[in-house]
N, C-alpha and C. Protein backbone atom coordinates (compact mmCIF):
# COMPACT_ATOMS: atom_id res chain seq x y z
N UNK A 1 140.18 50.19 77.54
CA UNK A 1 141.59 49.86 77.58
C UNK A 1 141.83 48.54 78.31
N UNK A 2 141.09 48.46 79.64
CA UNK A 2 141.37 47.11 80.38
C UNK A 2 141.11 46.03 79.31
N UNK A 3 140.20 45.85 78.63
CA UNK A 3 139.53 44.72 77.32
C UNK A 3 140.44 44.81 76.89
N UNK A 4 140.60 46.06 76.20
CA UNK A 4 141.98 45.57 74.85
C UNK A 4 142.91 44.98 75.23
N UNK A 5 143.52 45.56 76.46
CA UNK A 5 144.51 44.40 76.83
C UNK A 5 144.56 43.51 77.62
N UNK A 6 143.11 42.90 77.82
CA UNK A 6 142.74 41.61 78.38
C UNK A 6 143.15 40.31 76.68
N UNK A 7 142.27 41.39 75.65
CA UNK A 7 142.27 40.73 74.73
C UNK A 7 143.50 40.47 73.83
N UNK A 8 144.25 41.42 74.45
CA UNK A 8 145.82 41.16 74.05
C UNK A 8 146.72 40.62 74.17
N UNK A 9 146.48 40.51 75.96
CA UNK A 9 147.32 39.56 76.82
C UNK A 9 146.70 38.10 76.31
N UNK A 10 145.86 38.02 76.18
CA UNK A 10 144.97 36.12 76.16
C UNK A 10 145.37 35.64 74.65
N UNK A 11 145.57 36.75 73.82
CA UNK A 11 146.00 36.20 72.53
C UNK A 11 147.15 35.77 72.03
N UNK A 12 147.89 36.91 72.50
CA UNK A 12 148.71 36.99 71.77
C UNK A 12 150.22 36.83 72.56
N UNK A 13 150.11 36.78 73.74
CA UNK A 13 150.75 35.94 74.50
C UNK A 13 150.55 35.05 75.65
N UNK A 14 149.31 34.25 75.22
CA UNK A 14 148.63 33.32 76.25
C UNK A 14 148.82 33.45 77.66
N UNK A 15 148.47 34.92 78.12
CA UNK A 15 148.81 35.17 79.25
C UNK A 15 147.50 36.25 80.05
N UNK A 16 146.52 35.57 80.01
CA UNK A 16 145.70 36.21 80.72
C UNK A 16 145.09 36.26 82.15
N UNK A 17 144.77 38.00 82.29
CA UNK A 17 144.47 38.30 83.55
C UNK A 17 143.39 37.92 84.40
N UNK A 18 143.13 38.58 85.58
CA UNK A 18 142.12 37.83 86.47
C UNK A 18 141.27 39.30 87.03
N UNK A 19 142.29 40.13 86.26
CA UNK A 19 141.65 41.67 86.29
C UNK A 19 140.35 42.28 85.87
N UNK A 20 140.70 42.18 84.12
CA UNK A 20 140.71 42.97 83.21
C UNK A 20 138.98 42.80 83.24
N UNK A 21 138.55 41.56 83.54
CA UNK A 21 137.22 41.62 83.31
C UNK A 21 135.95 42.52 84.46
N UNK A 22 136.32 41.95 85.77
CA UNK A 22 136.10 42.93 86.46
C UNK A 22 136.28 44.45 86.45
N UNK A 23 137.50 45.05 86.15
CA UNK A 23 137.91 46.46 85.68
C UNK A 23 136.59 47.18 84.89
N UNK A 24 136.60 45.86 83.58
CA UNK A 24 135.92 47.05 82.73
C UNK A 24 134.35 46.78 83.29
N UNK A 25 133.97 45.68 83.70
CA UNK A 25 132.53 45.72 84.27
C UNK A 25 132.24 46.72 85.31
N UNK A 26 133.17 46.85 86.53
CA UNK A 26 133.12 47.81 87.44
C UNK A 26 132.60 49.21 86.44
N UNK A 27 133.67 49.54 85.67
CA UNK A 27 134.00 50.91 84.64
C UNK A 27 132.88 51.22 84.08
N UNK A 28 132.15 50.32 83.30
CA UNK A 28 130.87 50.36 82.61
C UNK A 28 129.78 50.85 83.61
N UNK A 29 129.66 50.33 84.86
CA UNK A 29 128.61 50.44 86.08
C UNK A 29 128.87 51.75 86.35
N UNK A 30 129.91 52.36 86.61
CA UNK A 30 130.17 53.30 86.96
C UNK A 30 129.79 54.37 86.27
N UNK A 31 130.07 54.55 84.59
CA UNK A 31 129.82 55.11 83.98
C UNK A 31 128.12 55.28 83.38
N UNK A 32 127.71 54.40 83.82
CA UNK A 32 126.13 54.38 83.56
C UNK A 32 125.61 55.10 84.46
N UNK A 33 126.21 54.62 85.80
CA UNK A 33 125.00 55.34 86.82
C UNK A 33 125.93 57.09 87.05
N UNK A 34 127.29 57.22 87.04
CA UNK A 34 127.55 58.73 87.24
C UNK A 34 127.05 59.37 86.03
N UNK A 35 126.74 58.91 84.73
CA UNK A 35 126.46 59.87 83.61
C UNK A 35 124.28 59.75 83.29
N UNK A 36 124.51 59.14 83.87
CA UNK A 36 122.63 59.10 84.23
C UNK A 36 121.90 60.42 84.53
N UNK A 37 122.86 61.40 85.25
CA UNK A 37 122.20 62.95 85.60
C UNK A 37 122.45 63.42 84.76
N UNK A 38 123.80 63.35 83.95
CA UNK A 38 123.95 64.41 82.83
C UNK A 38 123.27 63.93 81.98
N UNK A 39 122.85 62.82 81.47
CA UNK A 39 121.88 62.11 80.25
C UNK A 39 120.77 62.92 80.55
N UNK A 40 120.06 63.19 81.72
CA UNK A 40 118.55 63.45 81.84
C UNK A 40 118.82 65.19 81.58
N UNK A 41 119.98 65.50 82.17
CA UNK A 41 120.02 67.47 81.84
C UNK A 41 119.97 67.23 80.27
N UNK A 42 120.88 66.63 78.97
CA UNK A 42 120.13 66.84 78.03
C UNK A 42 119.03 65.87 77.18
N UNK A 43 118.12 65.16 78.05
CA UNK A 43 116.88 64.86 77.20
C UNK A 43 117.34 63.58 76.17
N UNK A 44 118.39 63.04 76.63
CA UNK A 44 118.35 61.87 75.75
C UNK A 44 117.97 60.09 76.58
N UNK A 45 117.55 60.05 77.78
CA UNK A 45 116.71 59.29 78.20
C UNK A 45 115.88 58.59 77.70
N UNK A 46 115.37 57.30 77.18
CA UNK A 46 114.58 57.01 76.41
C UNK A 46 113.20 57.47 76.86
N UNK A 47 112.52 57.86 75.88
CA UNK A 47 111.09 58.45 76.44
C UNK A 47 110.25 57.58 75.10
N UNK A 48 108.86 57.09 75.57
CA UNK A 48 107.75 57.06 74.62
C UNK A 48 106.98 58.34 74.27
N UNK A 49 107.77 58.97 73.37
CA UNK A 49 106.95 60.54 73.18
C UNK A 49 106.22 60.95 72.10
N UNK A 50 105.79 59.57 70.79
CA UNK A 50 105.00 59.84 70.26
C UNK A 50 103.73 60.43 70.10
N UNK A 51 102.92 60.62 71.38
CA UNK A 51 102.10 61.14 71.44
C UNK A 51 102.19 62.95 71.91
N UNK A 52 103.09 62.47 72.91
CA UNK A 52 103.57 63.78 73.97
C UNK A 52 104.10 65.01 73.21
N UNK A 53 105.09 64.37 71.96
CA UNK A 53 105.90 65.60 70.94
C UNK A 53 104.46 66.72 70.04
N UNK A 54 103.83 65.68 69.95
CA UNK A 54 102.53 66.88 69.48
C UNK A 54 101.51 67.59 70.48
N UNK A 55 101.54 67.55 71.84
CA UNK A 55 100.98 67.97 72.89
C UNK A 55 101.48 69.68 73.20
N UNK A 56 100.94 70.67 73.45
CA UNK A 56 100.96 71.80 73.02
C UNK A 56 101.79 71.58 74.66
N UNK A 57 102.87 73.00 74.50
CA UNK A 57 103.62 73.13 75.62
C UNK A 57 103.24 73.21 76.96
N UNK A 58 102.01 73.79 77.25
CA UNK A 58 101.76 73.58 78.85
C UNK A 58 101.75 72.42 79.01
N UNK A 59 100.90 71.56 78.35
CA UNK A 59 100.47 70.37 78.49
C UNK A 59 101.40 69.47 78.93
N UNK A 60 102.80 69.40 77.91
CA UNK A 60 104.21 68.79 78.20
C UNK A 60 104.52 69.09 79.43
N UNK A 61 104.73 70.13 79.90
CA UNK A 61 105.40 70.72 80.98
C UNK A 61 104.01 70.45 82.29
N UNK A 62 102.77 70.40 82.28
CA UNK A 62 102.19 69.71 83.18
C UNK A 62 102.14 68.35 83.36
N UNK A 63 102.37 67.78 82.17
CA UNK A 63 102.07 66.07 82.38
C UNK A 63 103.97 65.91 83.47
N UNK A 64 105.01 66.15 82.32
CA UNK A 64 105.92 66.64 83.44
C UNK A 64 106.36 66.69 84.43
N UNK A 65 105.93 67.66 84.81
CA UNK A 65 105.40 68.08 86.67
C UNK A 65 104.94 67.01 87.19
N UNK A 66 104.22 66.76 86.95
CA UNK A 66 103.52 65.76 87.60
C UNK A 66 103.76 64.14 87.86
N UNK A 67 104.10 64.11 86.26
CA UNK A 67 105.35 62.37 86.29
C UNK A 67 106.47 62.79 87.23
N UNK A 68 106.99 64.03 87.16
CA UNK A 68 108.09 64.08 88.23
C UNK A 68 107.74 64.08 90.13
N UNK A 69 107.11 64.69 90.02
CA UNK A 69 106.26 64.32 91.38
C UNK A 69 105.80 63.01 92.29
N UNK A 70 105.23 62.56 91.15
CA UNK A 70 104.22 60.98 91.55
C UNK A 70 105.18 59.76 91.45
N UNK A 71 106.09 59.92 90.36
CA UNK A 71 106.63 58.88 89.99
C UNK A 71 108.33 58.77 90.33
N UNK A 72 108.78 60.11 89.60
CA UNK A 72 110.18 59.76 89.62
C UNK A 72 110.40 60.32 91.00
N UNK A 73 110.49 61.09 91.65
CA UNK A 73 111.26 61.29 93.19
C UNK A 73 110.55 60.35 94.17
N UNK A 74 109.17 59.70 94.11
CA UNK A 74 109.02 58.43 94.91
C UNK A 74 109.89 57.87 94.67
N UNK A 75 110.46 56.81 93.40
CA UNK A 75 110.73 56.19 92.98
C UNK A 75 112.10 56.40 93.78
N UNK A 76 112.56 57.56 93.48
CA UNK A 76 114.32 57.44 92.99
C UNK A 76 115.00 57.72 94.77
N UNK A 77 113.37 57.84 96.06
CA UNK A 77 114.11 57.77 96.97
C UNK A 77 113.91 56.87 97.82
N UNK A 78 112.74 56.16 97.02
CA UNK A 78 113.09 54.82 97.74
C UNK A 78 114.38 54.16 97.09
N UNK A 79 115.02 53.90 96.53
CA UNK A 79 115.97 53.66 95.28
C UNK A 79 117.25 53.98 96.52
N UNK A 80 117.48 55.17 96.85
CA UNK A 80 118.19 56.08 97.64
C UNK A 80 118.48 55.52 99.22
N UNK A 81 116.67 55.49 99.84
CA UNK A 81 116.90 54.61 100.88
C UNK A 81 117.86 53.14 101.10
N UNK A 82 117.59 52.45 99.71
CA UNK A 82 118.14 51.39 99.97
C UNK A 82 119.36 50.58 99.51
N UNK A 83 119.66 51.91 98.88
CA UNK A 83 120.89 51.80 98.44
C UNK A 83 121.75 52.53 99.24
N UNK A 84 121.70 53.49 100.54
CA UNK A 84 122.54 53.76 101.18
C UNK A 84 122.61 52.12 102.42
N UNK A 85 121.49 51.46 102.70
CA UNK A 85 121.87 50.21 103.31
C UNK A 85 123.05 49.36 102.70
N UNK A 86 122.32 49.06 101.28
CA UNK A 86 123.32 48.46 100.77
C UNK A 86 124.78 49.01 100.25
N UNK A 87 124.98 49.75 100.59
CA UNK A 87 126.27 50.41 100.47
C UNK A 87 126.78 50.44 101.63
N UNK A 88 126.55 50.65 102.98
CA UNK A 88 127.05 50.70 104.08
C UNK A 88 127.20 49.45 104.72
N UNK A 89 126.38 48.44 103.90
CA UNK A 89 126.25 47.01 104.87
C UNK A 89 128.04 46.20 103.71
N UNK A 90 127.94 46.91 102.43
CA UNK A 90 128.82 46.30 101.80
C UNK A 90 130.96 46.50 102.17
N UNK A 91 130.42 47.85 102.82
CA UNK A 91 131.75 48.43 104.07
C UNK A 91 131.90 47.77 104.99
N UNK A 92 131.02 47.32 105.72
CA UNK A 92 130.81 47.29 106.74
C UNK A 92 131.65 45.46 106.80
N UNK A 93 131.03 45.01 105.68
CA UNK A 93 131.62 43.19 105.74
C UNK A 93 132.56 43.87 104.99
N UNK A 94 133.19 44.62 104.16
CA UNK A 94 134.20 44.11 103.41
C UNK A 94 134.01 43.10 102.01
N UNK A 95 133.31 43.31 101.81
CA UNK A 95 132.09 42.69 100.54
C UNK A 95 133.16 42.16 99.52
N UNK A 96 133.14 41.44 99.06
CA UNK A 96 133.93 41.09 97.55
C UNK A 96 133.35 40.31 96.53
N UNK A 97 133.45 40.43 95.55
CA UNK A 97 132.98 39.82 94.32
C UNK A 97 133.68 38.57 94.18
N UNK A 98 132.72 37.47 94.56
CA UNK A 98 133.17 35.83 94.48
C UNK A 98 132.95 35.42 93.11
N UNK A 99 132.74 36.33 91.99
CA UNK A 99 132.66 35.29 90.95
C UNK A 99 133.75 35.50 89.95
N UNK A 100 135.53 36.02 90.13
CA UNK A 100 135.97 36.01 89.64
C UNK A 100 137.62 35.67 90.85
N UNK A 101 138.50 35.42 90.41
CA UNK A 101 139.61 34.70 90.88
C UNK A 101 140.13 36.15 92.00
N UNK A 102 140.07 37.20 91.23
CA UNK A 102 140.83 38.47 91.56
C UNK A 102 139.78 38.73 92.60
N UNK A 103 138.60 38.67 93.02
CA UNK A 103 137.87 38.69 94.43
C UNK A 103 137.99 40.80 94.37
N UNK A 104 137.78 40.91 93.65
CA UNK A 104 137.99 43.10 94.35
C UNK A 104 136.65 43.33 95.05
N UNK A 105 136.93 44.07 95.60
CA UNK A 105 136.44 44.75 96.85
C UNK A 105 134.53 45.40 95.93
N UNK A 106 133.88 45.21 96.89
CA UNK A 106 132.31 45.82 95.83
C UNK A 106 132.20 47.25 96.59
N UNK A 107 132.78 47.20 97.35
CA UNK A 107 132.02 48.94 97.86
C UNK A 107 132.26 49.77 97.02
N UNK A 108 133.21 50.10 96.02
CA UNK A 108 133.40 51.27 95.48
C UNK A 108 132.49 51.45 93.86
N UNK A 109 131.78 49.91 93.64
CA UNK A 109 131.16 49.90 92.22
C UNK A 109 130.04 50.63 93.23
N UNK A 110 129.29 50.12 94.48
CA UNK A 110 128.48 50.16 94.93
C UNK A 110 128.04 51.62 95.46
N UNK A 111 128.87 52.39 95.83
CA UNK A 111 129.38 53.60 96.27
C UNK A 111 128.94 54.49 94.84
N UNK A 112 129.50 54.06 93.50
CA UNK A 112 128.53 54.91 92.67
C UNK A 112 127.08 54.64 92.07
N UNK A 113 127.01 53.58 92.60
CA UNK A 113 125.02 53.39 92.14
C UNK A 113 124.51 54.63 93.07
N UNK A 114 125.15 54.59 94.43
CA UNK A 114 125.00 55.82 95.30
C UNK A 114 125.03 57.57 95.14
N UNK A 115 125.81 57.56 94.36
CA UNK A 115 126.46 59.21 93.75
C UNK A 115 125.36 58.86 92.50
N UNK A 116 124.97 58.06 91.91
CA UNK A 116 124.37 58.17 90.29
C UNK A 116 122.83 58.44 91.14
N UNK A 117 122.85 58.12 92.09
CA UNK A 117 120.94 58.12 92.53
C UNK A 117 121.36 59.60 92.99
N UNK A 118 121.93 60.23 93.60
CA UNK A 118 121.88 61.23 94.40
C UNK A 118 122.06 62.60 93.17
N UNK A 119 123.35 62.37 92.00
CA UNK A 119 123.09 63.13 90.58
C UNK A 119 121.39 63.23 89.58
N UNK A 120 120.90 61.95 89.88
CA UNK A 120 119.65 61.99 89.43
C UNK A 120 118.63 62.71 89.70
N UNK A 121 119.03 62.61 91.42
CA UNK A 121 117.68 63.57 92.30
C UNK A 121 118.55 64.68 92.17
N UNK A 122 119.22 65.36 92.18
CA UNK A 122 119.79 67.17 92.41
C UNK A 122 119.32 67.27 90.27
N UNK A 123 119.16 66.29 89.62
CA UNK A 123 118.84 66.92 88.14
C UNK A 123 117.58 66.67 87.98
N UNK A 124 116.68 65.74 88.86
CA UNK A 124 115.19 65.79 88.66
C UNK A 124 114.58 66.89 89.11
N UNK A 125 115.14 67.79 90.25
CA UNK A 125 114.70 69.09 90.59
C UNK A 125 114.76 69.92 89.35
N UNK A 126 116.19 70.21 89.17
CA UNK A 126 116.04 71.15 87.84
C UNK A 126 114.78 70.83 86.78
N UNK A 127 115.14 69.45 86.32
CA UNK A 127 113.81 69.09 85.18
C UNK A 127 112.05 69.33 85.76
N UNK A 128 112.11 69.21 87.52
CA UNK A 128 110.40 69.80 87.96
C UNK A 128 110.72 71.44 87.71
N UNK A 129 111.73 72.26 87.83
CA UNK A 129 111.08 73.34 88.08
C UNK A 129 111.44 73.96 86.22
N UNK A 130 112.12 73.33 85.40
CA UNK A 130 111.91 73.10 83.88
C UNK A 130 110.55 73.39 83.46
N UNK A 131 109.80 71.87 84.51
CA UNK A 131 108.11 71.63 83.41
C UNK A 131 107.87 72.84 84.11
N UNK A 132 107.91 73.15 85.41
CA UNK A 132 106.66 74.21 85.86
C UNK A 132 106.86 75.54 84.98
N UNK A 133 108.02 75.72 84.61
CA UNK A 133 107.72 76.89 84.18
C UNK A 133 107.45 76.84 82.52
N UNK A 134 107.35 75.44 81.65
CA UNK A 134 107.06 75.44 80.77
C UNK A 134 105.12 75.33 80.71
N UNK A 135 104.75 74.56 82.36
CA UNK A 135 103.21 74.70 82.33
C UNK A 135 102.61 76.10 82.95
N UNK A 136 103.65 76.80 83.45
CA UNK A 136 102.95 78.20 83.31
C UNK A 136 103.30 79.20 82.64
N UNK A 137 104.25 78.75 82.00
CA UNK A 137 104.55 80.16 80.92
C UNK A 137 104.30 79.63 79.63
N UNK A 138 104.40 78.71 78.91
CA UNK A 138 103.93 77.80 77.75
C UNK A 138 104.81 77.82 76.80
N UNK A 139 106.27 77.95 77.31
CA UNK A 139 107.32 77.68 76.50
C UNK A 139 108.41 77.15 78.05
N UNK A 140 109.24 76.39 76.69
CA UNK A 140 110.61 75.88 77.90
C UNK A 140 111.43 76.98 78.19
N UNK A 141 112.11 76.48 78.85
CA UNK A 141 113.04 77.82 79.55
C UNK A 141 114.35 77.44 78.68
N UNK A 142 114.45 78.92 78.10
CA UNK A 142 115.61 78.81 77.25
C UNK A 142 115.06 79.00 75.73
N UNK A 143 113.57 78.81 75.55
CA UNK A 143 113.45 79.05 74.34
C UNK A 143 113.12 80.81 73.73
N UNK A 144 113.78 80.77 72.58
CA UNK A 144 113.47 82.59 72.15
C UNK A 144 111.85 82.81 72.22
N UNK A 145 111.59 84.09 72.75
CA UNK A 145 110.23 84.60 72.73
C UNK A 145 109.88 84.75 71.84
């Protein structure tokens, strides 16, 4: 909505904002990183799974386990660590975005890279204890017996 009527105001009555562009960039950021946990609860994450889709179910659910272990919760708390700095250091000055006229405030885009890391880790648990029980029972959870 901010676009459309960025693109409305600039056209069609040569009267454009100092808003609209920031708005929807903020909006977009936001929406990437708060819907990032629900993307991974259903499995549409990009994955290279050509090989993996023909891998018999323990197998999935151990390789899994284990990418979730080694890789993604290292990953996502160092990610965590340093994004609560940079979120608190961006309060702390009063931070603003110098590359547009309207100057808005960054803590609150910044504030959800924060909530999107912290949705990620409370849904990477669910997805470890997912594989484990798909590498010891040899079906996913949820599928008919």
């Amino acid at each position: 909505l901010a676009m459309t009527y960025e693109v409305l105001a600039r056209k069609l009555f040569h009267s454009p904002t100092i808003w609209a562009y920031d708005i929807s960039r903020f909006l977009y950021g936001a929406l990437f990183m708060l819907g990032a946990g629900y993307a991974l609860s259903k499995g549409v994450h990009i994955r290279a799974d050509f090989l993996y889709r023909n891998f018999k179910t323990k197998n999935q659910g151990t390789i899994d386990f284990w990418l979730y272990i080694l890789f993604y919760f290292p990953g996502l708390i160092v990610f965590l660590y340093m994004t609560i700095g940079y979120v608190g250091e961006s309060i702390q000055r009063g931070e603003r975005g110098m590359d547009t006229t309207w100057m808005p405030y960054m803590w609150p885009i910044k504030s959800c890279l924060l909530i999107g890391i912290i949705f990620l880790l409370i849904q990477g648990i669910s997805e470890l204890f997912k594989s484990y029980w798909a590498a010891t029972r040899g079906k996913w959870p949820g599928e008919d017996e």
